[in-house]
PDB file of N, CA and C in Angstrom:
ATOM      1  N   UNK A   1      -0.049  24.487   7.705  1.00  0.00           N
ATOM      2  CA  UNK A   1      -1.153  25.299   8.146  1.00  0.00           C
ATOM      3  C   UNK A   1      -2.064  25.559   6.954  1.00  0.00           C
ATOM      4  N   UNK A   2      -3.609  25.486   7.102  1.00  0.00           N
ATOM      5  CA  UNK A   2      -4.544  26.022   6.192  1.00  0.00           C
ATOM      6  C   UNK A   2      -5.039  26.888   6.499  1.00  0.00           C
ATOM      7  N   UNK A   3      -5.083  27.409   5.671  1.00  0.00           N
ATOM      8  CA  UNK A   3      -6.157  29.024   5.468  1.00  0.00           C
ATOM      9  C   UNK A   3      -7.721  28.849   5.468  1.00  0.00           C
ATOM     10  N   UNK A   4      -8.368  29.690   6.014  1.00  0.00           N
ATOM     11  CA  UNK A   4      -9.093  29.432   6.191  1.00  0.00           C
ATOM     12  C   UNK A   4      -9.988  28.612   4.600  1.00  0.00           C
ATOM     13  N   UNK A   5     -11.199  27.471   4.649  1.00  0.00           N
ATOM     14  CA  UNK A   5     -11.224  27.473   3.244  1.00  0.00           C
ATOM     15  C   UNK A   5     -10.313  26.942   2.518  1.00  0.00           C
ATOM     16  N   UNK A   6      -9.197  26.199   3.297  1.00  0.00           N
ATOM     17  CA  UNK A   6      -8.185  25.606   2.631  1.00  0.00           C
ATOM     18  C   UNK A   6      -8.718  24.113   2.567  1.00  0.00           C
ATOM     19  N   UNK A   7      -7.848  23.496   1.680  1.00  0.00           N
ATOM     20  CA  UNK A   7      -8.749  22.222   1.775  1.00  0.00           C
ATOM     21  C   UNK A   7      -7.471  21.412   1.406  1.00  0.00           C
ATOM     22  N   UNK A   8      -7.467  20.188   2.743  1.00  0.00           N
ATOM     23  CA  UNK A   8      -6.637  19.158   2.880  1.00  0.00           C
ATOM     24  C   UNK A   8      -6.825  17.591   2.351  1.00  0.00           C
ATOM     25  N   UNK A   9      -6.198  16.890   1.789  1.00  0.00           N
ATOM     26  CA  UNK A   9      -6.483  15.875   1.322  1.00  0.00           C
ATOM     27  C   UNK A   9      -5.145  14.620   1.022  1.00  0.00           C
ATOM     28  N   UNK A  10      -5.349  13.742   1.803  1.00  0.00           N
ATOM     29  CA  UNK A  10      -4.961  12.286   2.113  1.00  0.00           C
ATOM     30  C   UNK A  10      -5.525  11.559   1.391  1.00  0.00           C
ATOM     31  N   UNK A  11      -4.147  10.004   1.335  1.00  0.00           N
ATOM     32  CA  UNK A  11      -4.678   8.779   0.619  1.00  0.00           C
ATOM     33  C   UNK A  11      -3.527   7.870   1.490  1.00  0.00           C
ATOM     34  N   UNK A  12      -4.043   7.213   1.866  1.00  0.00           N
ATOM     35  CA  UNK A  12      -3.154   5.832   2.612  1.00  0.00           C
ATOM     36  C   UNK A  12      -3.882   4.355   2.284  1.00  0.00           C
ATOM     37  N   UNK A  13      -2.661   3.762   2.420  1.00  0.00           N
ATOM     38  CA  UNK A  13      -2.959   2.104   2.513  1.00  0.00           C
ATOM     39  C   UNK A  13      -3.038   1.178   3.300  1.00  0.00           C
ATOM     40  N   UNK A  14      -3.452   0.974   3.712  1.00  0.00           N
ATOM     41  CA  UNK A  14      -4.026   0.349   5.286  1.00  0.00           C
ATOM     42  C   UNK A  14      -4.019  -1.222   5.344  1.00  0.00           C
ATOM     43  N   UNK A  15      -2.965  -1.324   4.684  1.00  0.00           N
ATOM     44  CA  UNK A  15      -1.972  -2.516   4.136  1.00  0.00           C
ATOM     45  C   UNK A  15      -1.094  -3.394   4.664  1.00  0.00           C
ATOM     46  N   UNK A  16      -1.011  -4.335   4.857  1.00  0.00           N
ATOM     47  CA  UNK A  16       0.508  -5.027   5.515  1.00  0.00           C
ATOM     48  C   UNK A  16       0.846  -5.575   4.819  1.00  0.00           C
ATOM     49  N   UNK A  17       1.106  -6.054   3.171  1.00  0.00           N
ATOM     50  CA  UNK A  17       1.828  -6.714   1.923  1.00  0.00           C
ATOM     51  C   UNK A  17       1.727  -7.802   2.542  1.00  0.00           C
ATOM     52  N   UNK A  18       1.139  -9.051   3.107  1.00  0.00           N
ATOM     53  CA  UNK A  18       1.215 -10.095   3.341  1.00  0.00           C
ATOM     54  C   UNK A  18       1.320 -10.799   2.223  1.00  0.00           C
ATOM     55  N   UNK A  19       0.669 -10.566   0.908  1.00  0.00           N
ATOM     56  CA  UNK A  19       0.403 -11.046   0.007  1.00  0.00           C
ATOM     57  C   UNK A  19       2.226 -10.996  -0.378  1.00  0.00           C
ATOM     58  N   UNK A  20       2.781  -9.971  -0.893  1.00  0.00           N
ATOM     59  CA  UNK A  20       3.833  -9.834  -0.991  1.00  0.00           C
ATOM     60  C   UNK A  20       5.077 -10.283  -1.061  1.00  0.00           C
ATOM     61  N   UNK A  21       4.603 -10.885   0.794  1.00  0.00           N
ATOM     62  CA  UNK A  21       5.698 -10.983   1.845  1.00  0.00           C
ATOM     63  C   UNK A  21       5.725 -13.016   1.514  1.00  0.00           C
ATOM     64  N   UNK A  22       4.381 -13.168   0.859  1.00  0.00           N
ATOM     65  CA  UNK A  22       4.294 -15.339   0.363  1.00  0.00           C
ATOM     66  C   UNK A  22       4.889 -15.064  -0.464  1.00  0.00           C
ATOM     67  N   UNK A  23       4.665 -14.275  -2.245  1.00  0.00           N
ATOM     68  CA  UNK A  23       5.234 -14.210  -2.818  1.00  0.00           C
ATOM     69  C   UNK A  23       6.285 -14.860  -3.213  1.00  0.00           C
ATOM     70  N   UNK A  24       7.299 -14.013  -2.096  1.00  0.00           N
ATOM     71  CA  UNK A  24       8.836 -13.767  -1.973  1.00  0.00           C
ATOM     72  C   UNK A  24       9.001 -14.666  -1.221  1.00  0.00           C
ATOM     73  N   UNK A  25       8.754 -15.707  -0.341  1.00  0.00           N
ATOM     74  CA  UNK A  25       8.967 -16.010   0.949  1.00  0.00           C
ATOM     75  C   UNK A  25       9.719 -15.640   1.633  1.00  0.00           C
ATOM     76  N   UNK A  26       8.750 -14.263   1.874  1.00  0.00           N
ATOM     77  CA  UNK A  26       9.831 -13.675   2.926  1.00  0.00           C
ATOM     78  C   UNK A  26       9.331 -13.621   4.367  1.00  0.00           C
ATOM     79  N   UNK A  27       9.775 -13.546   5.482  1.00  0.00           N
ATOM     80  CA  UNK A  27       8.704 -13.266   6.842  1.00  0.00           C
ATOM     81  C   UNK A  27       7.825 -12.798   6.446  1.00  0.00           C
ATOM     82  N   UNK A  28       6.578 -12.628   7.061  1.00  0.00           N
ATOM     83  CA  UNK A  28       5.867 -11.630   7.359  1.00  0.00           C
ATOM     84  C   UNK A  28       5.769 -11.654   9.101  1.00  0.00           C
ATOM     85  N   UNK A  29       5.123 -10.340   9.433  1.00  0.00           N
ATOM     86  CA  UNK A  29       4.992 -10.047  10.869  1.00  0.00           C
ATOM     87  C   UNK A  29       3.822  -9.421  10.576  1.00  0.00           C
ATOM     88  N   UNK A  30       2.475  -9.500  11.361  1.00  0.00           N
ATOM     89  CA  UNK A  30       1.467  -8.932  11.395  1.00  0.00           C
ATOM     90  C   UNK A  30       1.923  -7.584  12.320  1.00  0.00           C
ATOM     91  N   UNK A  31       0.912  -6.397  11.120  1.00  0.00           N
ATOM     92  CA  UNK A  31       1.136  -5.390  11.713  1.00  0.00           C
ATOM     93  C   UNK A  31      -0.218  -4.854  12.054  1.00  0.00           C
ATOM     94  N   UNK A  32      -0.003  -3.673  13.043  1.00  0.00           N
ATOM     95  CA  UNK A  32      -1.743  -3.112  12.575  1.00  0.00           C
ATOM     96  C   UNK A  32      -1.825  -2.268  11.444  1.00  0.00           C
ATOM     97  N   UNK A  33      -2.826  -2.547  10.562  1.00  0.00           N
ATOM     98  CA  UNK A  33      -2.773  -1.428   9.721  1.00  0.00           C
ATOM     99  C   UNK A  33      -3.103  -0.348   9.858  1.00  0.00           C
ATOM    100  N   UNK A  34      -3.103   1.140   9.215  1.00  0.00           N
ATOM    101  CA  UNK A  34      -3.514   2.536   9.299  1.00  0.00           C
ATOM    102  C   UNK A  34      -4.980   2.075   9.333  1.00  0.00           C
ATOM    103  N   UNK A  35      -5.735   3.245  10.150  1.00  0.00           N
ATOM    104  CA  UNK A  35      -7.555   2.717  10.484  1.00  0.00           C
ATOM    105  C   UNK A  35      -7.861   4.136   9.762  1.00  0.00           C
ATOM    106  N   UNK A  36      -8.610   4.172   8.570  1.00  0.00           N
ATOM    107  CA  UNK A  36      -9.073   5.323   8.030  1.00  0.00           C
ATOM    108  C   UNK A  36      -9.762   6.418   9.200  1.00  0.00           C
ATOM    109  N   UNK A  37     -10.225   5.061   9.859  1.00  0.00           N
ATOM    110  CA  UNK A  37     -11.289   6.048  10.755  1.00  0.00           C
ATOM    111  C   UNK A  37     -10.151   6.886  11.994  1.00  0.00           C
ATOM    112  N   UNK A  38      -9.624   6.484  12.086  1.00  0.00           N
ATOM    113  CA  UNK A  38      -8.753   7.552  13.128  1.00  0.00           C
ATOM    114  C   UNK A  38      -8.225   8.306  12.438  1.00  0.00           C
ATOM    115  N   UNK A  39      -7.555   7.994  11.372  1.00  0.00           N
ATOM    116  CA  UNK A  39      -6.994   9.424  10.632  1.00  0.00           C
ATOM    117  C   UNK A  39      -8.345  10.464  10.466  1.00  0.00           C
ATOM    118  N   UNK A  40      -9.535   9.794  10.035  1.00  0.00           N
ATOM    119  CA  UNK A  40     -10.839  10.797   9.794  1.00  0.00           C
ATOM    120  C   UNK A  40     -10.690  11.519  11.546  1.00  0.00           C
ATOM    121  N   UNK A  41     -10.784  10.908  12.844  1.00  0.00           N
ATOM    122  CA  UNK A  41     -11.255  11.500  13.966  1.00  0.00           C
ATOM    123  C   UNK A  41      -9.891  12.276  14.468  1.00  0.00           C
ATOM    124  N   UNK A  42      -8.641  12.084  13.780  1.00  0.00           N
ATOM    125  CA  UNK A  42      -7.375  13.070  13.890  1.00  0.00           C
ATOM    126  C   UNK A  42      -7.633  14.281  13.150  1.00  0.00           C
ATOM    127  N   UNK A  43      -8.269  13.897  11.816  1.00  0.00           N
ATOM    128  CA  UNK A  43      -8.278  15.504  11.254  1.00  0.00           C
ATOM    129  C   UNK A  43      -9.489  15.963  11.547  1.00  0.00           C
ATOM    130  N   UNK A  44     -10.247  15.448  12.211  1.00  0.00           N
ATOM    131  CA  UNK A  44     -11.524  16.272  12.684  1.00  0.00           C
ATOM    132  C   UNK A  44     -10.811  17.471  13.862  1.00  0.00           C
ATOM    133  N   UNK A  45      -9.830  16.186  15.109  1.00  0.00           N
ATOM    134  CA  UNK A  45      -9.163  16.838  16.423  1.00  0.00           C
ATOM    135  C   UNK A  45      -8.140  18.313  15.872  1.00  0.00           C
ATOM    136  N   UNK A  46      -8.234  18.286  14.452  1.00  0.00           N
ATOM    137  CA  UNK A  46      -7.154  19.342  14.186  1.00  0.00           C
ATOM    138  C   UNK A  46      -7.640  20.524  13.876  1.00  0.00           C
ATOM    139  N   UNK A  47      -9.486  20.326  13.798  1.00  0.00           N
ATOM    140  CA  UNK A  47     -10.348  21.241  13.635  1.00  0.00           C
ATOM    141  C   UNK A  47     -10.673  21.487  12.134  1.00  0.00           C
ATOM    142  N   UNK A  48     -10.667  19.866  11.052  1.00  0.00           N
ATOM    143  CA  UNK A  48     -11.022  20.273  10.347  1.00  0.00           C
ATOM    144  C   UNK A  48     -12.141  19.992   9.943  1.00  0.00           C
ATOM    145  N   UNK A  49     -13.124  20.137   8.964  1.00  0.00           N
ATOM    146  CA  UNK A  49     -14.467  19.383   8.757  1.00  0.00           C
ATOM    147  C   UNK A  49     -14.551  18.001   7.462  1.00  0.00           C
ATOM    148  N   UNK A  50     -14.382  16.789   7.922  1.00  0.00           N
ATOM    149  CA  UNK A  50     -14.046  16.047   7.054  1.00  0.00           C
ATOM    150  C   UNK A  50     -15.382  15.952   6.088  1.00  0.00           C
ATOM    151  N   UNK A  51     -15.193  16.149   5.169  1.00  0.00           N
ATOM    152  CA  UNK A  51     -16.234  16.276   3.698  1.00  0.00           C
ATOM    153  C   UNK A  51     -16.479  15.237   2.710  1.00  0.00           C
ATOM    154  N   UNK A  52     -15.609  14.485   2.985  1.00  0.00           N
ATOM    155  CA  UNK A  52     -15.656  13.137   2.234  1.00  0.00           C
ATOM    156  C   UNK A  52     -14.819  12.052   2.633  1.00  0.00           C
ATOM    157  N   UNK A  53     -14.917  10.585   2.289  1.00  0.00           N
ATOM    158  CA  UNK A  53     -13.760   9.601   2.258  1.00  0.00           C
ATOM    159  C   UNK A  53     -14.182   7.845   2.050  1.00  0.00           C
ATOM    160  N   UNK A  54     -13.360   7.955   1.547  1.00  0.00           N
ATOM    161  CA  UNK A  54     -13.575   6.346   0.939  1.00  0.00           C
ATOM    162  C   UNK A  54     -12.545   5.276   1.133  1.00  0.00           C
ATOM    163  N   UNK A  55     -13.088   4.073   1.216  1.00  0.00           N
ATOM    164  CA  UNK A  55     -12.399   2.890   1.421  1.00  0.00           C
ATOM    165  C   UNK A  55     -12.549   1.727   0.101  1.00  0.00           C
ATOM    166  N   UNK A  56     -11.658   1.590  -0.151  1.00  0.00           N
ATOM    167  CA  UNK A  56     -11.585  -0.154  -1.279  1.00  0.00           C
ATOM    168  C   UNK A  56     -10.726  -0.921  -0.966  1.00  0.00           C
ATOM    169  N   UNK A  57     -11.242  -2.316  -0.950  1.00  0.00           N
ATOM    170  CA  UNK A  57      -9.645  -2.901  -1.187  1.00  0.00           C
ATOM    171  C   UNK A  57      -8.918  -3.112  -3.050  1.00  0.00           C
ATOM    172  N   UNK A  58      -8.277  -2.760  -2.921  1.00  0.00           N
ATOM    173  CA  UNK A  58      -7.375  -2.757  -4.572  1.00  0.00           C
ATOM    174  C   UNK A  58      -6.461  -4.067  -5.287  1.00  0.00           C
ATOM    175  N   UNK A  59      -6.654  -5.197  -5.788  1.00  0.00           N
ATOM    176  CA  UNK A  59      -6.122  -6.107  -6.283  1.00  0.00           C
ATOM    177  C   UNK A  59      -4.849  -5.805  -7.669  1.00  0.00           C
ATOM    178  N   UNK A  60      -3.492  -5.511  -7.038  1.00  0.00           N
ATOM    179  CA  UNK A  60      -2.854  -5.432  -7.940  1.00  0.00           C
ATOM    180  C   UNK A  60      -2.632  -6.832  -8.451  1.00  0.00           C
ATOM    181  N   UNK A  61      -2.439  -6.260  -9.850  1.00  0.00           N
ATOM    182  CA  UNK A  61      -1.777  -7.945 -10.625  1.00  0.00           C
ATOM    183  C   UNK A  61      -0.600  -7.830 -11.277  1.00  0.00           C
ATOM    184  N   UNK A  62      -0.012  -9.050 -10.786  1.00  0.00           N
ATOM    185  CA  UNK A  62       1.289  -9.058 -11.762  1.00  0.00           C
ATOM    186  C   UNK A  62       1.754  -9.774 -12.367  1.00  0.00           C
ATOM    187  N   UNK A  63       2.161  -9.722 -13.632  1.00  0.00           N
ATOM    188  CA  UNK A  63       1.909 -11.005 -14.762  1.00  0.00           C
ATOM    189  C   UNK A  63       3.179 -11.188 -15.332  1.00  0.00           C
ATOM    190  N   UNK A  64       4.074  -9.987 -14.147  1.00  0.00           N
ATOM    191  CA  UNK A  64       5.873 -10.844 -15.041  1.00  0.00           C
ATOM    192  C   UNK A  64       6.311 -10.104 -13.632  1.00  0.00           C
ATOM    193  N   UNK A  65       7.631 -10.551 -13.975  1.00  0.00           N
ATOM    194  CA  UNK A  65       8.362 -10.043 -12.493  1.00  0.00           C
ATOM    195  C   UNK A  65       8.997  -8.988 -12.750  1.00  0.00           C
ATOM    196  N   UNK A  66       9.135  -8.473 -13.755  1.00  0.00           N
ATOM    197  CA  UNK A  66       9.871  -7.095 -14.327  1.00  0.00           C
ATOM    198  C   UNK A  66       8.630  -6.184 -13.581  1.00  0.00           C
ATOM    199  N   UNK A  67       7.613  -5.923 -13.455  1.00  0.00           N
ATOM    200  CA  UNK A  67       6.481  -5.145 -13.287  1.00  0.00           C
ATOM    201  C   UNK A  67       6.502  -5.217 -11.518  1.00  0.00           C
ATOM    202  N   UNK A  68       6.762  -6.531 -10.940  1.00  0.00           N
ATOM    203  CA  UNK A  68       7.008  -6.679  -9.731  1.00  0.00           C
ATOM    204  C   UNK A  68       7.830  -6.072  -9.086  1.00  0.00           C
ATOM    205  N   UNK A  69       9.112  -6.380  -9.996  1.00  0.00           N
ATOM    206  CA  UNK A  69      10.357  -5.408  -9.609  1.00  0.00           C
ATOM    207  C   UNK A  69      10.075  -3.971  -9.363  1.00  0.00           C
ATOM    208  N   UNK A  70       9.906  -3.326 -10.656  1.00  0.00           N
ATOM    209  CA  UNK A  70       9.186  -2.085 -10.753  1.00  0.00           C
ATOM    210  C   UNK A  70       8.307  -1.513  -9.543  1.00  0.00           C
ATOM    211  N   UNK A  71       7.349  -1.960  -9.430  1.00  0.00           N
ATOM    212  CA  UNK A  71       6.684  -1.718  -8.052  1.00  0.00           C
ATOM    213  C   UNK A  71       7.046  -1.929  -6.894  1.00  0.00           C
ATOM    214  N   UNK A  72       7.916  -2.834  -6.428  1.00  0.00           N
ATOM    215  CA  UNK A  72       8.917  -3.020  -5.363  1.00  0.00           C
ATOM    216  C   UNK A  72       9.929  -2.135  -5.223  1.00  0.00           C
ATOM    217  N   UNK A  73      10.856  -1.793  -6.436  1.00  0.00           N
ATOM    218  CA  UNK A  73      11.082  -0.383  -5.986  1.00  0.00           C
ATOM    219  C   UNK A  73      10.491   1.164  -5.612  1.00  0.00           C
ATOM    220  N   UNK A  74       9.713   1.305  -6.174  1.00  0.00           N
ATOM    221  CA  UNK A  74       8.373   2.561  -6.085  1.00  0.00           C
ATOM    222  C   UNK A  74       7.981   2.180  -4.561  1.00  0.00           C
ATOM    223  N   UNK A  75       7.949   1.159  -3.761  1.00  0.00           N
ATOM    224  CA  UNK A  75       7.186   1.087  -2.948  1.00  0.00           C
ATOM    225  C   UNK A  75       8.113   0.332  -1.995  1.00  0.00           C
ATOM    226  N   UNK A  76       9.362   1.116  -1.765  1.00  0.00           N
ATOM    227  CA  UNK A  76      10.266  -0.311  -1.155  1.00  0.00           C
ATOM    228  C   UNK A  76       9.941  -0.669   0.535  1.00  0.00           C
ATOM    229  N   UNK A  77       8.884  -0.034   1.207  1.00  0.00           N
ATOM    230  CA  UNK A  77       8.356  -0.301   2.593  1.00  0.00           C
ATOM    231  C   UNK A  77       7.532  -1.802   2.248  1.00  0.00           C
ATOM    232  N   UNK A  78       7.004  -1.852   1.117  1.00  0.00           N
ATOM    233  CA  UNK A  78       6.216  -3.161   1.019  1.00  0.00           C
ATOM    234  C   UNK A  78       7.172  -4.386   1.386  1.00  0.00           C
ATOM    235  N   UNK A  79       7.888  -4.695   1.196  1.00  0.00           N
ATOM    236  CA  UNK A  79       9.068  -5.539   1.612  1.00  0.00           C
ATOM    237  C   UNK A  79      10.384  -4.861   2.084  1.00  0.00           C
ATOM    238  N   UNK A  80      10.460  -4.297   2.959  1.00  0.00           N
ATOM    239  CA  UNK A  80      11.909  -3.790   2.917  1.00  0.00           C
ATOM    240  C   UNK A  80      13.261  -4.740   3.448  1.00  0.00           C
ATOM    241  N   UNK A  81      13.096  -5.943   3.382  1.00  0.00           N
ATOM    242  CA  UNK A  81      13.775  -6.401   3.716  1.00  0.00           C
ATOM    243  C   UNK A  81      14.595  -7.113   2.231  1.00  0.00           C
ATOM    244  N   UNK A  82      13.825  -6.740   1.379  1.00  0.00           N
ATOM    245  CA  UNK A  82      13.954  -7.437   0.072  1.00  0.00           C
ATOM    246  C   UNK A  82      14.603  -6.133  -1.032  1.00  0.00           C
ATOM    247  N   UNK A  83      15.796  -6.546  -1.208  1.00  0.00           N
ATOM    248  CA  UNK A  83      16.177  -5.508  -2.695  1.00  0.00           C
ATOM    249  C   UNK A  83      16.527  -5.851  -3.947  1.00  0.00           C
ATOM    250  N   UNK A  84      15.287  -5.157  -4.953  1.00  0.00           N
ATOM    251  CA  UNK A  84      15.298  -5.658  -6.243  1.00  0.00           C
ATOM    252  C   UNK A  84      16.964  -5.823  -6.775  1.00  0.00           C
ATOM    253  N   UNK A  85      17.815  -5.259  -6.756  1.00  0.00           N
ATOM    254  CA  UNK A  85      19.219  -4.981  -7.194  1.00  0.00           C
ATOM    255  C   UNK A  85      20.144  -6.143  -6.046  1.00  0.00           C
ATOM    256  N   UNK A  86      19.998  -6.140  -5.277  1.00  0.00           N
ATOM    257  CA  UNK A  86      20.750  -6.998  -4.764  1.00  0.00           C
ATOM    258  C   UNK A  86      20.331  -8.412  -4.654  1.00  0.00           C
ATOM    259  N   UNK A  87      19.094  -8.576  -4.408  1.00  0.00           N
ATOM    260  CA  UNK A  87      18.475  -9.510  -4.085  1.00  0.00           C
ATOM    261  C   UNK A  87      17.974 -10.397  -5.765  1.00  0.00           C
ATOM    262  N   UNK A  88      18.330 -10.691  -6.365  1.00  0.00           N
ATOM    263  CA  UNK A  88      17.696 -11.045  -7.528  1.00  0.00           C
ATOM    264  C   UNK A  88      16.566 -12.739  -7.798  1.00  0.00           C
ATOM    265  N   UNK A  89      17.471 -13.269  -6.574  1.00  0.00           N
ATOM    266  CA  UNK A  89      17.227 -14.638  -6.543  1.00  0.00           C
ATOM    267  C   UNK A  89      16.020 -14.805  -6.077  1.00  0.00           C
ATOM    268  N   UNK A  90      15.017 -13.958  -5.099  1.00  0.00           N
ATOM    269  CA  UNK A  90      14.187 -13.816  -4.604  1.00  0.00           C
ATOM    270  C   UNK A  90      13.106 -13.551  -5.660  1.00  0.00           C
ATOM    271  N   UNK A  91      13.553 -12.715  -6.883  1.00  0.00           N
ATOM    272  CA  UNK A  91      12.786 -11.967  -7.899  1.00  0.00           C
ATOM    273  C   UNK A  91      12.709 -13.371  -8.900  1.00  0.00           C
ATOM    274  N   UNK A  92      13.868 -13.897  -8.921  1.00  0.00           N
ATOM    275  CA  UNK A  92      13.672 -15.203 -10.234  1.00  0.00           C
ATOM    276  C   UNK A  92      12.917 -16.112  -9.586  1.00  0.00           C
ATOM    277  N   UNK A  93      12.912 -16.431  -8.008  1.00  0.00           N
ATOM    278  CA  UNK A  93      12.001 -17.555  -8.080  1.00  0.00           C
ATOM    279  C   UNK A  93      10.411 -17.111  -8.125  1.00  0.00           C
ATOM    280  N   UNK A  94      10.096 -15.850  -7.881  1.00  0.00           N
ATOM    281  CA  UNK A  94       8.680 -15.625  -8.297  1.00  0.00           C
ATOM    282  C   UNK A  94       8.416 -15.249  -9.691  1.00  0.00           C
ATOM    283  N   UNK A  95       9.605 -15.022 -10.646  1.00  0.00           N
ATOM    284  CA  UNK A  95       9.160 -15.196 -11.965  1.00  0.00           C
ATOM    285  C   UNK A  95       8.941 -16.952 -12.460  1.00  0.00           C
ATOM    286  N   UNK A  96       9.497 -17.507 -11.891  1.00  0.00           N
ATOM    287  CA  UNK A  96       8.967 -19.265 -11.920  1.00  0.00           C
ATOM    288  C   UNK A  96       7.468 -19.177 -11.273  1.00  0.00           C
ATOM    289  N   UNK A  97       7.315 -19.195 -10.153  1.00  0.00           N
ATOM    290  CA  UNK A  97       6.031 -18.909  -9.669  1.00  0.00           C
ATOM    291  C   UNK A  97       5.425 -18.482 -10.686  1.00  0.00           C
ATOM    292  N   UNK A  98       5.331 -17.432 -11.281  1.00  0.00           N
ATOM    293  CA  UNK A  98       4.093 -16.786 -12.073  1.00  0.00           C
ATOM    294  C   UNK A  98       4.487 -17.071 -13.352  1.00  0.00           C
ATOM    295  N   UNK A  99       5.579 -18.040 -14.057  1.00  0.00           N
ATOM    296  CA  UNK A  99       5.835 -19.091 -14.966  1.00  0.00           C
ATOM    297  C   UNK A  99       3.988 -20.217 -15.153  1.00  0.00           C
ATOM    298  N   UNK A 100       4.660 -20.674 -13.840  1.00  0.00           N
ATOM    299  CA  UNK A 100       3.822 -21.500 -13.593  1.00  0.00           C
ATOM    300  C   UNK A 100       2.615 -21.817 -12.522  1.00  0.00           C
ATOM    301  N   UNK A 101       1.894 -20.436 -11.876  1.00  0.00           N
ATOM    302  CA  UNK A 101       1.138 -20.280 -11.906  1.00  0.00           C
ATOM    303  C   UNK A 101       0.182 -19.248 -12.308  1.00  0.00           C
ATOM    304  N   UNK A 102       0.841 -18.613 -13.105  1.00  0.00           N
ATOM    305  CA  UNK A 102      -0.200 -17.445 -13.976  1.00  0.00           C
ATOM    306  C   UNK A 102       0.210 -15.898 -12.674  1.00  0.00           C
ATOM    307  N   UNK A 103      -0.864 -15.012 -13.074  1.00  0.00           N
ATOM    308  CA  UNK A 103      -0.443 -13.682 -12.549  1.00  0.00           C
ATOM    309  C   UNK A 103      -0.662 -13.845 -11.163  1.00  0.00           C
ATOM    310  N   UNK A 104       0.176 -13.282 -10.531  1.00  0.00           N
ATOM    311  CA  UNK A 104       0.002 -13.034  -9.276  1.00  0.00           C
ATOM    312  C   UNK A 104      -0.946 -11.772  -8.582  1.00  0.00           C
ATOM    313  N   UNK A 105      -1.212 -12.021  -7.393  1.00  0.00           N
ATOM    314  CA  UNK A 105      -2.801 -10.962  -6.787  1.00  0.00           C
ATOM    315  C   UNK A 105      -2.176 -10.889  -5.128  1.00  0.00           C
ATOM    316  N   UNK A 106      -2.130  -9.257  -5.150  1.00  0.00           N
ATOM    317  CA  UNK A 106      -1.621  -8.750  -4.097  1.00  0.00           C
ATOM    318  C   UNK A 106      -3.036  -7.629  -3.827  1.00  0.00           C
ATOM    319  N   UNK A 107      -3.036  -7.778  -2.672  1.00  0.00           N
ATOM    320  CA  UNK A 107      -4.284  -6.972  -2.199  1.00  0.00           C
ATOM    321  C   UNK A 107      -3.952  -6.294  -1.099  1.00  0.00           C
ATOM    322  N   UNK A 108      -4.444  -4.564  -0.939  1.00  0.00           N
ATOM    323  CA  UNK A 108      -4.558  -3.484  -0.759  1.00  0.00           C
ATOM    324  C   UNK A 108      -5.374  -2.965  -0.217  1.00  0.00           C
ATOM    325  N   UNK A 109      -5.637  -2.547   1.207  1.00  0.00           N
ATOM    326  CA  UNK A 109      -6.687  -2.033   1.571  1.00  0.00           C
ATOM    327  C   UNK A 109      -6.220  -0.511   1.692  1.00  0.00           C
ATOM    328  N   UNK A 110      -7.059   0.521   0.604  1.00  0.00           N
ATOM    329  CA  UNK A 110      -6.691   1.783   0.376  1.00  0.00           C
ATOM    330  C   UNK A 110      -7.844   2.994   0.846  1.00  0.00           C
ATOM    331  N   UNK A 111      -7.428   3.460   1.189  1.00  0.00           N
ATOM    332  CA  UNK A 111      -7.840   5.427   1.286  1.00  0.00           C
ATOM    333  C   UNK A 111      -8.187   6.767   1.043  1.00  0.00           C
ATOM    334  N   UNK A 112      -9.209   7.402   0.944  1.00  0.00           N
ATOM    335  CA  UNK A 112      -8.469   8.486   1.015  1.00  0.00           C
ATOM    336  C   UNK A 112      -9.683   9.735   1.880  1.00  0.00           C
ATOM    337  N   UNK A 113      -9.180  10.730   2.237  1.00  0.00           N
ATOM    338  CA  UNK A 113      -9.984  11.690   2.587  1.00  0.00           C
ATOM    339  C   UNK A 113     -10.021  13.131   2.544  1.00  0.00           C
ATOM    340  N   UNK A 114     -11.081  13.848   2.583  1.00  0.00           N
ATOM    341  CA  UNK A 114     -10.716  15.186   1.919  1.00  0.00           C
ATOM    342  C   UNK A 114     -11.608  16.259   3.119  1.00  0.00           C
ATOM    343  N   UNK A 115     -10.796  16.981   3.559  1.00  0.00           N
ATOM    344  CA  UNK A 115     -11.367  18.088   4.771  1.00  0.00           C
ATOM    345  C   UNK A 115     -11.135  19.739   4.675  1.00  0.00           C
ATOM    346  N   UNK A 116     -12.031  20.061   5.115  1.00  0.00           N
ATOM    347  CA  UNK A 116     -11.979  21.486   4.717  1.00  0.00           C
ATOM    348  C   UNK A 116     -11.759  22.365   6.069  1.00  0.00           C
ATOM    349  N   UNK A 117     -11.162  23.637   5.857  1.00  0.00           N
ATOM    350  CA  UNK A 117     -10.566  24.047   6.889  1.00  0.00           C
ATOM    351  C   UNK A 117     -11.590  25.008   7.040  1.00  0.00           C
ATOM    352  N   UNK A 118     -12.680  25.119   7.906  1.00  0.00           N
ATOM    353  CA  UNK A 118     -13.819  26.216   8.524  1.00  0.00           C
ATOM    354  C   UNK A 118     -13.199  27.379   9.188  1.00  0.00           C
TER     355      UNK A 118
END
């Protein structure tokens, strides 16, 4: 609950790791992604006054697989079918990959919005 004058603020990724999901060769399944704009016309329905919000898409890079790893755990919905600790073999063949083809580029379509409670 906000007080009046309270002020709420979101950031989502509106993402499906496809990029990710080649990587690794792992499935992918198309999903829908989060639509900024409905989260904006949800927190309007909640009575708040949305005041700002922005969209980018975000190009992470990754230039070793230790950093991959790293972020795969921090973020383990991006692949969850994939675990850095168990799964290793998955992780060495994309450190060959980015052996031999340079850094890898995973792209992000990101969020965020900020509403004030009238």
């Amino acid at each position: 609950m906000l007080a009046k004058g309270g002020v709420f603020i979101t950031q989502g990724v509106g993402s499906d790791y496809r990029d990710f999901h080649d990587l690794l060769d792992e499935p992918w399944t198309p999903v829908t992604p989060l639509d900024p704009a409905l989260v904006a016309r949800q927190v309007a329905a909640a009575g708040l006054t949305v005041e700002g919000r922005g969209e980018a898409e975000v190009v992470l890079t990754f230039a070793d697989v230790g950093a991959l790893g790293w972020y795969l755990r921090q973020v383990p919905w991006a692949v969850p079918t994939v675990d850095v600790e168990r799964d290793p073999g998955r992780l060495r063949a994309a450190h060959e990959r980015i052996l031999a083809d340079g850094p890898v580029h995973a792209r992000e379509q990101q969020f965020w919005l900020r509403a004030v409670k009238r």
